[in-house]
C-alpha atoms as a PDB file:
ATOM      1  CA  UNK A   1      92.392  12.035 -52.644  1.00  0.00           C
ATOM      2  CA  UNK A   2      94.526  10.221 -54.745  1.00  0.00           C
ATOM      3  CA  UNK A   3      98.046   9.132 -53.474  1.00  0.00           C
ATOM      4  CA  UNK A   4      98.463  12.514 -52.167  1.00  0.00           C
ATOM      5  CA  UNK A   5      97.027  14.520 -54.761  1.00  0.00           C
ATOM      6  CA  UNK A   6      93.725  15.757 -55.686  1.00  0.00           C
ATOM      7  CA  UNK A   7      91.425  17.267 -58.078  1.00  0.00           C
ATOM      8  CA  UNK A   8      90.774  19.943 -55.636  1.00  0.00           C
ATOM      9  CA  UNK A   9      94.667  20.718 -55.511  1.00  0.00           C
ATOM     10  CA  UNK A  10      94.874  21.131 -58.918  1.00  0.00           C
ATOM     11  CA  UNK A  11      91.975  23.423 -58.924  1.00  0.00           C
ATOM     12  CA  UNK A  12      93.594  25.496 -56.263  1.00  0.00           C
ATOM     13  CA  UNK A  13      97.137  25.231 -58.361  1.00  0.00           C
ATOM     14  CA  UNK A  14      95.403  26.734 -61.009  1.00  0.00           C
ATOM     15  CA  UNK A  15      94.276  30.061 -59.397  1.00  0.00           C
ATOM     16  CA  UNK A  16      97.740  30.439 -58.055  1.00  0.00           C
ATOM     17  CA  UNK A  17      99.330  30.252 -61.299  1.00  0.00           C
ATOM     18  CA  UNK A  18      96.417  31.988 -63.687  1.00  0.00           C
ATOM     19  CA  UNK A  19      97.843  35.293 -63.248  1.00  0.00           C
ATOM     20  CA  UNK A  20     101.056  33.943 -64.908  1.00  0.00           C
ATOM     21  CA  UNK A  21     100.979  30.887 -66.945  1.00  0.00           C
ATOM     22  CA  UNK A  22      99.537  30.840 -70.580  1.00  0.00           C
ATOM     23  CA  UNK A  23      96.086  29.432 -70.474  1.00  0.00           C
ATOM     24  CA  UNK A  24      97.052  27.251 -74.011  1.00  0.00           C
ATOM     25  CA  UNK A  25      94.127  27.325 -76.474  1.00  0.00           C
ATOM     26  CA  UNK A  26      92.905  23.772 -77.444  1.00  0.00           C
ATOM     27  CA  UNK A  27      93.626  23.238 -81.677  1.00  0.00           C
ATOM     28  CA  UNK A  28      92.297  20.935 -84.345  1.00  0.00           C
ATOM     29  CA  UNK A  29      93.620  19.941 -87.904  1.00  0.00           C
ATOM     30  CA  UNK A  30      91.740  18.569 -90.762  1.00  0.00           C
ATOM     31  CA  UNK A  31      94.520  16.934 -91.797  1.00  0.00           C
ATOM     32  CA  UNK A  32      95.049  14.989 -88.753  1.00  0.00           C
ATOM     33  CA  UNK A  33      91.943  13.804 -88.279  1.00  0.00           C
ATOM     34  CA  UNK A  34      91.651  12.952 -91.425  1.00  0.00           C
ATOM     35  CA  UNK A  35      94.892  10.822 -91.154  1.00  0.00           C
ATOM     36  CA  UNK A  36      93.524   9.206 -88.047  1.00  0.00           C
ATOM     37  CA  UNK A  37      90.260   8.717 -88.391  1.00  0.00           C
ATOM     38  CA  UNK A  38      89.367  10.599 -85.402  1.00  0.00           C
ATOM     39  CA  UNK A  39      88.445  14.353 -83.538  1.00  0.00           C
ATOM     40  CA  UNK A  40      92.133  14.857 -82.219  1.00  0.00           C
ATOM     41  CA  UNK A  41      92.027  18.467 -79.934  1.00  0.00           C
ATOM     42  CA  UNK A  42      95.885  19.013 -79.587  1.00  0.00           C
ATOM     43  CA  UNK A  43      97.065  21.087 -76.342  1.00  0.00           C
ATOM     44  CA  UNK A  44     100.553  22.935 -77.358  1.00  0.00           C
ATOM     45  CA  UNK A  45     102.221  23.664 -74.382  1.00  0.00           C
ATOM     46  CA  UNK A  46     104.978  24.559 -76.142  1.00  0.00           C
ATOM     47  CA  UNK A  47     103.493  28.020 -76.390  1.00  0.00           C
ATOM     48  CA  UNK A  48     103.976  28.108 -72.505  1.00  0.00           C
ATOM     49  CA  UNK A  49     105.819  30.263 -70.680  1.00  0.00           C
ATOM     50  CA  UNK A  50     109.434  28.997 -70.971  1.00  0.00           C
ATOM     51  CA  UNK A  51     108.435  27.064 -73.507  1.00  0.00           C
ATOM     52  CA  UNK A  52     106.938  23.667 -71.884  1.00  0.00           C
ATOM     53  CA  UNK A  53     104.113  22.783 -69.224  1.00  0.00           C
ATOM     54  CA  UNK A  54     106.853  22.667 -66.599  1.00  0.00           C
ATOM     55  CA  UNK A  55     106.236  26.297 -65.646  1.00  0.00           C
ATOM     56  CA  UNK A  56     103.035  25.363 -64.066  1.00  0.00           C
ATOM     57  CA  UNK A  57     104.081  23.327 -61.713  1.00  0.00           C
ATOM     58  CA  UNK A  58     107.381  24.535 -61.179  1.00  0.00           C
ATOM     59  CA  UNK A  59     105.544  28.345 -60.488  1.00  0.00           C
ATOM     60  CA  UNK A  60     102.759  26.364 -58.099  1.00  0.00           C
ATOM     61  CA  UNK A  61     105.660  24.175 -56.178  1.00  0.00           C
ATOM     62  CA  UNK A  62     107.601  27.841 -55.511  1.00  0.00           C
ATOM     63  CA  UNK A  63     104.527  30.465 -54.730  1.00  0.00           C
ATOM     64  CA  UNK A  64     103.370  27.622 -52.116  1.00  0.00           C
ATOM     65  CA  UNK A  65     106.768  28.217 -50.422  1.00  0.00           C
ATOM     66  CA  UNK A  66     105.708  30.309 -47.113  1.00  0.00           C
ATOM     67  CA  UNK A  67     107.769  33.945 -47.447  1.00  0.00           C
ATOM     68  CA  UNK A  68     109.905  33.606 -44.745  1.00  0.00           C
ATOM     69  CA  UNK A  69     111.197  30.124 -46.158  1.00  0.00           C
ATOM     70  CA  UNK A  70     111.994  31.685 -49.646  1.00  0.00           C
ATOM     71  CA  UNK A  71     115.235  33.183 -48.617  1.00  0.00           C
ATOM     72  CA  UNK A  72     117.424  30.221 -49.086  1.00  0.00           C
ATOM     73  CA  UNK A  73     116.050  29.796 -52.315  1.00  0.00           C
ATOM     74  CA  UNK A  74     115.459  26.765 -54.276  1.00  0.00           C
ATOM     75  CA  UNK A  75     117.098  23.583 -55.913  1.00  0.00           C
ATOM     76  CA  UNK A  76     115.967  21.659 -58.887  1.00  0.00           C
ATOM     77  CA  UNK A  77     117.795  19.071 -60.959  1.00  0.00           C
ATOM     78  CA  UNK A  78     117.012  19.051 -64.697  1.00  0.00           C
ATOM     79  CA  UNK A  79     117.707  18.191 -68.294  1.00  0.00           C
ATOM     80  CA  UNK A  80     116.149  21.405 -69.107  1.00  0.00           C
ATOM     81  CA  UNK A  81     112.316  22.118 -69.730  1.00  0.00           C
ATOM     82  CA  UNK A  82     112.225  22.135 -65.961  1.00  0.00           C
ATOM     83  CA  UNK A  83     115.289  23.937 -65.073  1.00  0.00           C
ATOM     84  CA  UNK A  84     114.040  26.732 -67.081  1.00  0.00           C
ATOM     85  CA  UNK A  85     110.596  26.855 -65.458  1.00  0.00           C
ATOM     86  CA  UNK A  86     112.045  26.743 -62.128  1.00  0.00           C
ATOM     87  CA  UNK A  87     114.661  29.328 -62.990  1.00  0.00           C
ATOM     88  CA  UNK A  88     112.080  31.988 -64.314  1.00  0.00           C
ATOM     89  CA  UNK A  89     109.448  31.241 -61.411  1.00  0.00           C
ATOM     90  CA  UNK A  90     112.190  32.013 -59.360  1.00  0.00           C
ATOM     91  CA  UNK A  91     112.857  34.738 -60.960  1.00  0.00           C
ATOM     92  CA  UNK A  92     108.858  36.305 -60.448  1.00  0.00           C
ATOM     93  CA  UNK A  93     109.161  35.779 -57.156  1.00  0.00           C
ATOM     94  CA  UNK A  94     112.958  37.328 -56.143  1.00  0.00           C
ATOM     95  CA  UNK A  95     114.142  33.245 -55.224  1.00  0.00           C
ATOM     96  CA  UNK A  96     117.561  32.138 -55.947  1.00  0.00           C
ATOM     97  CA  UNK A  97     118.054  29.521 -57.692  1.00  0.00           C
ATOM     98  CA  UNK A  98     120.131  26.167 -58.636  1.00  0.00           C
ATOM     99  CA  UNK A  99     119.539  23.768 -61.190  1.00  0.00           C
ATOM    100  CA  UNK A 100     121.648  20.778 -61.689  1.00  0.00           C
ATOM    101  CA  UNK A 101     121.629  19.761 -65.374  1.00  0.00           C
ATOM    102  CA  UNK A 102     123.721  17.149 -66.692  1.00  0.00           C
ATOM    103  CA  UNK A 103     126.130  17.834 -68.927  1.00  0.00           C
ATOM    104  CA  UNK A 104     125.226  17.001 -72.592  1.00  0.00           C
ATOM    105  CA  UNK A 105     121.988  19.074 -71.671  1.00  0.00           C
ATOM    106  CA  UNK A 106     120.979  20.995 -74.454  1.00  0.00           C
ATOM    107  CA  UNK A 107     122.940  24.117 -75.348  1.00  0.00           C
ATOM    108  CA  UNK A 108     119.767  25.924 -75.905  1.00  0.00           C
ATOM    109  CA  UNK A 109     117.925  24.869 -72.409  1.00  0.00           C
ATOM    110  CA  UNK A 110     121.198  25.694 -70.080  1.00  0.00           C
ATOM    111  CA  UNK A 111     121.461  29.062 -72.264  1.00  0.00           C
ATOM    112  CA  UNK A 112     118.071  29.783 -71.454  1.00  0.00           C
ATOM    113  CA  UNK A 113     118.224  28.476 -67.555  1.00  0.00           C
ATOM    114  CA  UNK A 114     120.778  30.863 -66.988  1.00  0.00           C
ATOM    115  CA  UNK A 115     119.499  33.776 -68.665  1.00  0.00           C
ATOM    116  CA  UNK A 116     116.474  33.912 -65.944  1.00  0.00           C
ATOM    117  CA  UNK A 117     119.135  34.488 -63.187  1.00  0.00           C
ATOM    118  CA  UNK A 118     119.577  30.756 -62.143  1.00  0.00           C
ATOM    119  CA  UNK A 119     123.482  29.115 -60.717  1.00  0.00           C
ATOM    120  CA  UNK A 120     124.181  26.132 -62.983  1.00  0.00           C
ATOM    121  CA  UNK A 121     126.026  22.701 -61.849  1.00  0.00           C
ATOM    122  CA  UNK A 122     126.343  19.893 -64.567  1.00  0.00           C
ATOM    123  CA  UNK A 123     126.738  16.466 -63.267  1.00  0.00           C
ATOM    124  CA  UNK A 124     126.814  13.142 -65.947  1.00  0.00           C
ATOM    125  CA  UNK A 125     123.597  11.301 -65.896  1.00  0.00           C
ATOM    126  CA  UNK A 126     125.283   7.955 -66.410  1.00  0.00           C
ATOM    127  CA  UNK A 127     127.579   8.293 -63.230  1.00  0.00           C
ATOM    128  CA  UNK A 128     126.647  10.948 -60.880  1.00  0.00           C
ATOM    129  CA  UNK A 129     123.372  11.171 -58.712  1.00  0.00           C
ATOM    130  CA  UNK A 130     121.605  14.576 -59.693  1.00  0.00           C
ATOM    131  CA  UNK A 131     119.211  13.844 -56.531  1.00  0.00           C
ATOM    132  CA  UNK A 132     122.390  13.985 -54.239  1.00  0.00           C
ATOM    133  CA  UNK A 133     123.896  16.625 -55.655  1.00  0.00           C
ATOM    134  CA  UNK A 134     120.804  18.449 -55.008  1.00  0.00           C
ATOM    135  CA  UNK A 135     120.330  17.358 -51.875  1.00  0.00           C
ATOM    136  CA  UNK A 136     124.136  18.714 -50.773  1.00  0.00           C
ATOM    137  CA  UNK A 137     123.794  21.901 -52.494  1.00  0.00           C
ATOM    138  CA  UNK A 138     119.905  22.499 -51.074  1.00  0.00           C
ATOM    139  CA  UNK A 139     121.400  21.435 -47.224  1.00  0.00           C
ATOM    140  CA  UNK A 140     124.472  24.064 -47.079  1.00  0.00           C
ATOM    141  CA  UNK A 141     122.192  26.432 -48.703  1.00  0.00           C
ATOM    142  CA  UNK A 142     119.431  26.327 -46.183  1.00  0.00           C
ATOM    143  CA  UNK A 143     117.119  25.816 -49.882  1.00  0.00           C
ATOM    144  CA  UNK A 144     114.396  24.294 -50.883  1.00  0.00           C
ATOM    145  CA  UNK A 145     114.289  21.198 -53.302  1.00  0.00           C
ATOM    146  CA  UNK A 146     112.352  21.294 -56.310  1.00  0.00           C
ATOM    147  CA  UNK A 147     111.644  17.734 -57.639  1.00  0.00           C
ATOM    148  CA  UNK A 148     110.706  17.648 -61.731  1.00  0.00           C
ATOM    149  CA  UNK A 149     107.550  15.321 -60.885  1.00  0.00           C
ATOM    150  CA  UNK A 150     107.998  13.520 -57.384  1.00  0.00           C
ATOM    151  CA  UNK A 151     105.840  16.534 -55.477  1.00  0.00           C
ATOM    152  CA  UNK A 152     102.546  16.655 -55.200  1.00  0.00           C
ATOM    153  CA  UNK A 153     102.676  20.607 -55.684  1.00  0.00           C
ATOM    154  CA  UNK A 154     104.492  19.864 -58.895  1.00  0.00           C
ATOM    155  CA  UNK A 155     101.791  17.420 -60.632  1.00  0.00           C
ATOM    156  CA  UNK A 156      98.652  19.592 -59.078  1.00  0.00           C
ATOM    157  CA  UNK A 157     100.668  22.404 -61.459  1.00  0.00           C
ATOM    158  CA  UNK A 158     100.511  20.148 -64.406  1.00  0.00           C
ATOM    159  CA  UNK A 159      97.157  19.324 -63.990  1.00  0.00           C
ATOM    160  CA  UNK A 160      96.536  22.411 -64.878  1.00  0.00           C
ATOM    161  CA  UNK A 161      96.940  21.728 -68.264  1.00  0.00           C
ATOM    162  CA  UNK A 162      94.196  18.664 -67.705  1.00  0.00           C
ATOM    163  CA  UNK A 163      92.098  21.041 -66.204  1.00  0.00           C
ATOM    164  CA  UNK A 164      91.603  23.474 -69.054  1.00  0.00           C
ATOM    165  CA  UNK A 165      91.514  20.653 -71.390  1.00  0.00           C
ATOM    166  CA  UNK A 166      88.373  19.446 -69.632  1.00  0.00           C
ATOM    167  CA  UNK A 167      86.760  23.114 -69.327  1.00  0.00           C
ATOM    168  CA  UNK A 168      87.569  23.951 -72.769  1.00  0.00           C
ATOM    169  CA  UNK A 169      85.670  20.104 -74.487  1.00  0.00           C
ATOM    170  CA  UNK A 170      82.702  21.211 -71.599  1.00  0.00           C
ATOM    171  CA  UNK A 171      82.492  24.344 -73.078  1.00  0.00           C
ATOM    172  CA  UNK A 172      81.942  23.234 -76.736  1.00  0.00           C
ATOM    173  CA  UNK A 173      79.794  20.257 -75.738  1.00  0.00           C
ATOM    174  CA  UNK A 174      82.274  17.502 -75.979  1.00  0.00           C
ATOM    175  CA  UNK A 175      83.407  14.525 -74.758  1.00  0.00           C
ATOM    176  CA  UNK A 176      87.075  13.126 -74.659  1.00  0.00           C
ATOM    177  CA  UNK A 177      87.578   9.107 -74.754  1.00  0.00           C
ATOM    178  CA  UNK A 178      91.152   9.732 -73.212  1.00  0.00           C
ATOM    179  CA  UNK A 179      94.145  11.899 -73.344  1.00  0.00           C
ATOM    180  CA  UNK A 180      97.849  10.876 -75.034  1.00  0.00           C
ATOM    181  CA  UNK A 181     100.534  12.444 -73.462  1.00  0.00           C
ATOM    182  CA  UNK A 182     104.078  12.517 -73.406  1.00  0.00           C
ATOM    183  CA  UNK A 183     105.604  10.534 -69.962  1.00  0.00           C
ATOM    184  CA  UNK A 184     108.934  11.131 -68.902  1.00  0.00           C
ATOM    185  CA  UNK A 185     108.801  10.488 -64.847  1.00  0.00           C
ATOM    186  CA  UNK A 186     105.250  11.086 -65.027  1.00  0.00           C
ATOM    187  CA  UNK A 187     104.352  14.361 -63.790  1.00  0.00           C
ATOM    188  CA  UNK A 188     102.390  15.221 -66.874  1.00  0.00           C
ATOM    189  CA  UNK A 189     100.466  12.194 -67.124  1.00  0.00           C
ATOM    190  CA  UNK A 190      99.529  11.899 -63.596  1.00  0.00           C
ATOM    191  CA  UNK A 191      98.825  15.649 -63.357  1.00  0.00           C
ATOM    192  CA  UNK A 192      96.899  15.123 -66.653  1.00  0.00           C
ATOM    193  CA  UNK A 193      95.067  12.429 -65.453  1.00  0.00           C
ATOM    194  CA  UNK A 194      93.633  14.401 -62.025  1.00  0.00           C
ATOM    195  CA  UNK A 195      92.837  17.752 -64.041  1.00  0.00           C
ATOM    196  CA  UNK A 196      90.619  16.180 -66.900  1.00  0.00           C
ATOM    197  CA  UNK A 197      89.215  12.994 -65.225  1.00  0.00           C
ATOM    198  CA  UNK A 198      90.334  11.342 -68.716  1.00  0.00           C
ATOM    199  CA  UNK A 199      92.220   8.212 -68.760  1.00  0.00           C
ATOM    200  CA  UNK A 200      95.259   8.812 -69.923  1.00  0.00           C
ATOM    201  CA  UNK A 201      97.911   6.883 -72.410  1.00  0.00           C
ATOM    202  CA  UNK A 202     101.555   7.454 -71.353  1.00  0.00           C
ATOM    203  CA  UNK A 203     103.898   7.638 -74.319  1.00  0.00           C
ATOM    204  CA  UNK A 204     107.368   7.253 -73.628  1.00  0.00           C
ATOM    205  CA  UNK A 205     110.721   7.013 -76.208  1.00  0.00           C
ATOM    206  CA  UNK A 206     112.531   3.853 -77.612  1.00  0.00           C
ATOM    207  CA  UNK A 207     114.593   2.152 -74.637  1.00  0.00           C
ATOM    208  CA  UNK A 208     112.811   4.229 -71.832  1.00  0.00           C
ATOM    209  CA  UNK A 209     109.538   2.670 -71.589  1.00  0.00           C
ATOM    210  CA  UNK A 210     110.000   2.100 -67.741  1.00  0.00           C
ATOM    211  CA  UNK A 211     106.501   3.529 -66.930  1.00  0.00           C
ATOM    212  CA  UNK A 212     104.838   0.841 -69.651  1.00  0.00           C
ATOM    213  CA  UNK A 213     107.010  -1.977 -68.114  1.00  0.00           C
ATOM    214  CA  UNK A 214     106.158  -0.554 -64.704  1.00  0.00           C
ATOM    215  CA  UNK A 215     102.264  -0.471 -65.395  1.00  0.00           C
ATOM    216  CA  UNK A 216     102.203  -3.885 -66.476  1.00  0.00           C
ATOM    217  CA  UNK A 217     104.147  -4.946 -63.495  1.00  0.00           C
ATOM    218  CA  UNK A 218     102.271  -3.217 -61.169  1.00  0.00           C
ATOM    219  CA  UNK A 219     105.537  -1.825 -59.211  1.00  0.00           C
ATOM    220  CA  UNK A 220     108.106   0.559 -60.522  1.00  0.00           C
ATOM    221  CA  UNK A 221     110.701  -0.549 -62.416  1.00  0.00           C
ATOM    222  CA  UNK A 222     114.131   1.391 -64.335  1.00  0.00           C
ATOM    223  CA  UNK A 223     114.852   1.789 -67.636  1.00  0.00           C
ATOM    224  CA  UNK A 224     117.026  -0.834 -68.419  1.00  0.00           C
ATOM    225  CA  UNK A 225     120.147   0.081 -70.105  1.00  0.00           C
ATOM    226  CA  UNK A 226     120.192   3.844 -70.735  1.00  0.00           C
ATOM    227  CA  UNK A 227     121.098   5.449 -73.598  1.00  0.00           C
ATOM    228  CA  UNK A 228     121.507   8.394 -76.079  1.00  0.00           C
ATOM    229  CA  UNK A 229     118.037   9.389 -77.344  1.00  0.00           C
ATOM    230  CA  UNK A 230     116.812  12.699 -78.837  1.00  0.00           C
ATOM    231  CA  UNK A 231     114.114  12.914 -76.646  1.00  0.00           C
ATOM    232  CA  UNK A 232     116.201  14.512 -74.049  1.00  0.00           C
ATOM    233  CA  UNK A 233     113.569  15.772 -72.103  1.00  0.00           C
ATOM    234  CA  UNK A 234     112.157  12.004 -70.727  1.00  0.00           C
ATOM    235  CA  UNK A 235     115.179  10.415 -70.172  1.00  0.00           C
ATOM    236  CA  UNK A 236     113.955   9.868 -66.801  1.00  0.00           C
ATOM    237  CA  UNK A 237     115.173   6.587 -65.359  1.00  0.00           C
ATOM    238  CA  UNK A 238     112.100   5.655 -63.039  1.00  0.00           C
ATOM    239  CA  UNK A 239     108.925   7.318 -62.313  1.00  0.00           C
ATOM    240  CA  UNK A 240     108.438   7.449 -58.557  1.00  0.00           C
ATOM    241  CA  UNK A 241     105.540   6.550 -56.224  1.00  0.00           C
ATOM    242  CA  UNK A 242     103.620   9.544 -55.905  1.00  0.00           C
ATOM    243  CA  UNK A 243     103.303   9.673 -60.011  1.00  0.00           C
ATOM    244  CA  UNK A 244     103.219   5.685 -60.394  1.00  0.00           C
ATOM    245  CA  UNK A 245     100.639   5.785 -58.000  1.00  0.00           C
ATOM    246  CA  UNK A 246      98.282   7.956 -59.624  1.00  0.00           C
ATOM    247  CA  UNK A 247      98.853   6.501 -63.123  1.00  0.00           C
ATOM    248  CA  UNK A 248      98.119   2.392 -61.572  1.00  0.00           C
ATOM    249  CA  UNK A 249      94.762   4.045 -60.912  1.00  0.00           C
ATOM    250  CA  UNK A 250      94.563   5.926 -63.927  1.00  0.00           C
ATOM    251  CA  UNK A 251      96.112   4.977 -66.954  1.00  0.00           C
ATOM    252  CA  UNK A 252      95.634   2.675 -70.139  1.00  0.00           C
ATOM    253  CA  UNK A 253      98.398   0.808 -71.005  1.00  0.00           C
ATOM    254  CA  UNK A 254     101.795   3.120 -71.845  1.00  0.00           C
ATOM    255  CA  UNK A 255     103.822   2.480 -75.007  1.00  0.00           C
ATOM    256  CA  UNK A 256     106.661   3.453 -76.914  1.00  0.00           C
ATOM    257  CA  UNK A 257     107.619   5.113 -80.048  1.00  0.00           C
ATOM    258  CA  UNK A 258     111.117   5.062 -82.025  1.00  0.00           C
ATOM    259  CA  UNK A 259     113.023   7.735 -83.001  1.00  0.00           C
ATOM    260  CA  UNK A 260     112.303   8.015 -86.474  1.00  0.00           C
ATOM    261  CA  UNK A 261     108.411   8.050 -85.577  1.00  0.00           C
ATOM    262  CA  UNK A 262     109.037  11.213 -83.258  1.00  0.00           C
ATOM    263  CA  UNK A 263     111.062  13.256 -85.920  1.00  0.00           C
ATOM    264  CA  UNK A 264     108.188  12.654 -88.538  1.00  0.00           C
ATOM    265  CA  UNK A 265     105.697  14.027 -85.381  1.00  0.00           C
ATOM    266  CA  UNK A 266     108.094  16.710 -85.384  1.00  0.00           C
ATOM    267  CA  UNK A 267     107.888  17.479 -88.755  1.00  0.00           C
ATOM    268  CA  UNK A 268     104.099  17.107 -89.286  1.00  0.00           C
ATOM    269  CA  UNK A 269     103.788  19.562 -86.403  1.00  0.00           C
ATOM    270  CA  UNK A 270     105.781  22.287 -88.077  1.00  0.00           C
ATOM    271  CA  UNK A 271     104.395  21.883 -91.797  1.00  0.00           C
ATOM    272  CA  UNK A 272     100.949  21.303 -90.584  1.00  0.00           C
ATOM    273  CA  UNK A 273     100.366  22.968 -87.711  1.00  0.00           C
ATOM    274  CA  UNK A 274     102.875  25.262 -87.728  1.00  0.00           C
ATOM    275  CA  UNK A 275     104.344  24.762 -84.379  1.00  0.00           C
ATOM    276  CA  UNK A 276     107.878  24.106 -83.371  1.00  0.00           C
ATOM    277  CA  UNK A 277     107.924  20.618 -81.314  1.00  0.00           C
ATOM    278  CA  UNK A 278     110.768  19.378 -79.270  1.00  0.00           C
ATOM    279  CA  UNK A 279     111.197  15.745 -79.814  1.00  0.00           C
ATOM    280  CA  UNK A 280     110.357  15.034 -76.439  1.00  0.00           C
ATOM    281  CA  UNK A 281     107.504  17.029 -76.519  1.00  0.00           C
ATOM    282  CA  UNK A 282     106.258  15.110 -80.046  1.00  0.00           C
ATOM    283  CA  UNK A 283     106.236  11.696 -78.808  1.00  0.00           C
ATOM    284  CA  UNK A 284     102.290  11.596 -77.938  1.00  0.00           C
ATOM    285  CA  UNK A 285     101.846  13.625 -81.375  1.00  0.00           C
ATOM    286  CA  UNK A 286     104.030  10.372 -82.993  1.00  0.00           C
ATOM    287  CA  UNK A 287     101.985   7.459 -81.171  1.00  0.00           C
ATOM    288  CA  UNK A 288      98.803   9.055 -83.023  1.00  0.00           C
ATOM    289  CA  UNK A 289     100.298   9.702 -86.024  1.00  0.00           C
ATOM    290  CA  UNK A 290     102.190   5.864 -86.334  1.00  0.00           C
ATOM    291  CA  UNK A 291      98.702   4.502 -85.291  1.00  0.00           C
ATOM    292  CA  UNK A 292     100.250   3.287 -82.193  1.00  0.00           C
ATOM    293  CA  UNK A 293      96.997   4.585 -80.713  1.00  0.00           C
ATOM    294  CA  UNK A 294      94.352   3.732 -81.876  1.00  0.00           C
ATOM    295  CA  UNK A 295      91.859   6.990 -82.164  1.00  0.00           C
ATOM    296  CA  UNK A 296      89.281   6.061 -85.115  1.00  0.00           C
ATOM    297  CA  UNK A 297      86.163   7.503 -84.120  1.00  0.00           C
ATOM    298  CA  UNK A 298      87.469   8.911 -81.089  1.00  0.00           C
ATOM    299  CA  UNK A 299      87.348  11.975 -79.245  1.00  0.00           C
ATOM    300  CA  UNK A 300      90.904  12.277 -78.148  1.00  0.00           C
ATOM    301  CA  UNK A 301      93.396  15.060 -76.623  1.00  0.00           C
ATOM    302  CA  UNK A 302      96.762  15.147 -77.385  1.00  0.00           C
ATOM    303  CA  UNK A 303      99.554  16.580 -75.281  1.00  0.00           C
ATOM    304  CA  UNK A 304     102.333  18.818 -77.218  1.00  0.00           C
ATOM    305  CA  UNK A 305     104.219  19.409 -74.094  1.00  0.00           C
ATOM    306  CA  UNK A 306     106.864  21.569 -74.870  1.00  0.00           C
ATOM    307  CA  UNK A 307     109.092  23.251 -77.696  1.00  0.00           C
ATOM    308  CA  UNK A 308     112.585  24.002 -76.493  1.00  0.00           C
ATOM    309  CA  UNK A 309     114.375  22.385 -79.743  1.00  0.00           C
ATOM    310  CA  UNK A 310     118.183  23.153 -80.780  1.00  0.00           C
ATOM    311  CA  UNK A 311     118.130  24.514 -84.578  1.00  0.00           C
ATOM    312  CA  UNK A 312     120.823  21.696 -85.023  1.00  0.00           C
ATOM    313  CA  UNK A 313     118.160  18.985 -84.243  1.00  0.00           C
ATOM    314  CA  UNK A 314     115.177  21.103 -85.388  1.00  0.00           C
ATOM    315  CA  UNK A 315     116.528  20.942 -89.166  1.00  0.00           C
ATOM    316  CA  UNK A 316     117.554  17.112 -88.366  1.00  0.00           C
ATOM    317  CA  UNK A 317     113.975  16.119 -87.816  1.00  0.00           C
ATOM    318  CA  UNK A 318     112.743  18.427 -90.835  1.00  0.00           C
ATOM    319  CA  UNK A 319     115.425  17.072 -92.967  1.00  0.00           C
ATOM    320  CA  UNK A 320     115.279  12.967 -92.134  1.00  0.00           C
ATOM    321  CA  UNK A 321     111.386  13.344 -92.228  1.00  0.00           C
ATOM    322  CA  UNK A 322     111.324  15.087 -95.658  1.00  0.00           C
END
């Protein structure tokens, strides 16, 4: 047992959600290696269901919910990947639900979290306290709160992902060094970290490198000084104990990438691997390619977590990367 968490709950996360999540295929390029120097196995889970990981454990947190407390429904707060994974699991399994999103949330992840049935309430992220808003909503409601990454059903779901990663090397007779993944609160990287046994690097964006800061700490600290990034989907202000816990125990040192890094990941992804890569969901894809990790003779595994990307900044990233 690991702060809460174990392998064994991600094992039994992962029959509850086979029958529903995509079990994403593990992918190699030539080209990337070849830029790298090393045997990169990429997992897109932007060809997940709602296009992210966040379905799995957004689906396990919900089906885990006993039937007679499902009436109420469910809360979640949200800048999008989650909301939408929430919304449709909700939607599987006849829950209401809420998502708070802020406000300058994507048009194309609120459009989406509504179309699977879900209530929407922005708050701003600079002033307002998505948590309590949550919490208020979830209390009159009689619901259920749905936490993007501080629940222990939540990161068993995303080890999922970790899990088939580590089947899928077994089954071709390989062995990872360690796994790069994107880190927004952590979820990912601690769910990651359970379901393949791999170390794990977190990779966070320019100015919210609190999980880095927080690793070499060792106690959690805040991003200092929020701001406007494109990755919208880790502009998570602190990771919280459960996740922080796991990752102490877990994790190589995090870094950071810039902006102009993650567009080129998002670019490469599309002309080379033809995949369409949210900028948030590039940023493990843009420490490997910047040489921020180091993978030269390496066996490594590379998160592409998710793929919900406005055309508007979809043709940005194409465009500045050209």
């Amino acid at each position: 047992m690991t702060q809460g968490v174990s392998r064994m709950d991600v094992v039994v996360a992962a029959g509850r959600i086979e029958d529903v999540a995509v079990r994403t295929p593990l992918l190699r390029s030539d080209v990337l290696d070849a830029l790298t120097g090393g045997e990169v196995w990429l997992k897109p889970e932007c060809l997940q269901r709602t296009g992210s990981f966040k379905f799995r454990g957004a689906y396990n947190r919900l089906a885990a919910i006993s039937p007679e407390d499902r009436s109420g429904g469910v809360v979640a707060y949200s800048s999008g990947n989650h909301a939408q994974g929430v919304a449709f699991a909700a939607k599987l399994l006849n829950m209401p639900a809420t998502i708070v999103m802020p406000s300058d949330a994507p048009g194309l992840k609120v459009a989406r979290t509504r179309s699977h049935g879900a209530e929407v309430v922005f708050y701003d992220r600079l002033t307002e306290d998505r948590g309590a808003i949550a919490t208020a909503i979830a209390k009159k409601r009689g619901a259920v709160i749905v936490p993007p990454f501080d629940d222990p059903f939540v990161v068993a779901g995303q080890g999922t992902a970790g899990l088939e990663i580590a089947r899928d090397l077994e089954a071709m007779d390989k062995t990872a060094d360690f796994a790069v993944v994107c880190c927004g609160g952590g979820g990912l990287a601690s769910g990651i970290a359970l379901g393949s046994g791999l170390p794990v690097v977190p990779v966070e964006p320019q100015g919210y490198d609190d999980v880095a800061r927080s690793l070499v700490a060792r106690k959690i600290l805040a991003v200092e000084n929020p701001g406007p990034t494109i990755c919208d989907a880790l502009q998570t202000l602190f990771c919280s104990p459960l996740t922080f816990g796991i990752l102490s125990e877990r994790a190589l040192p995090g870094i950071w990438v810039s902006e102009a890094e993650v567009m080129a990941a998002v670019a490469f992804a599309f002309r080379e691997l033809k995949l369409v890569v949210e900028p948030g969901g590039a940023v493990a894809l843009a420490a490997v390619l910047a040489g921020k990790v180091d993978v030269r003779g390496k066996t490594v595994a590379v998160l592409l977590s998710g793929g919900n990307v406005d055309t508007e900044m979809f043709t940005r990233c194409l465009r500045e990367s050209a």
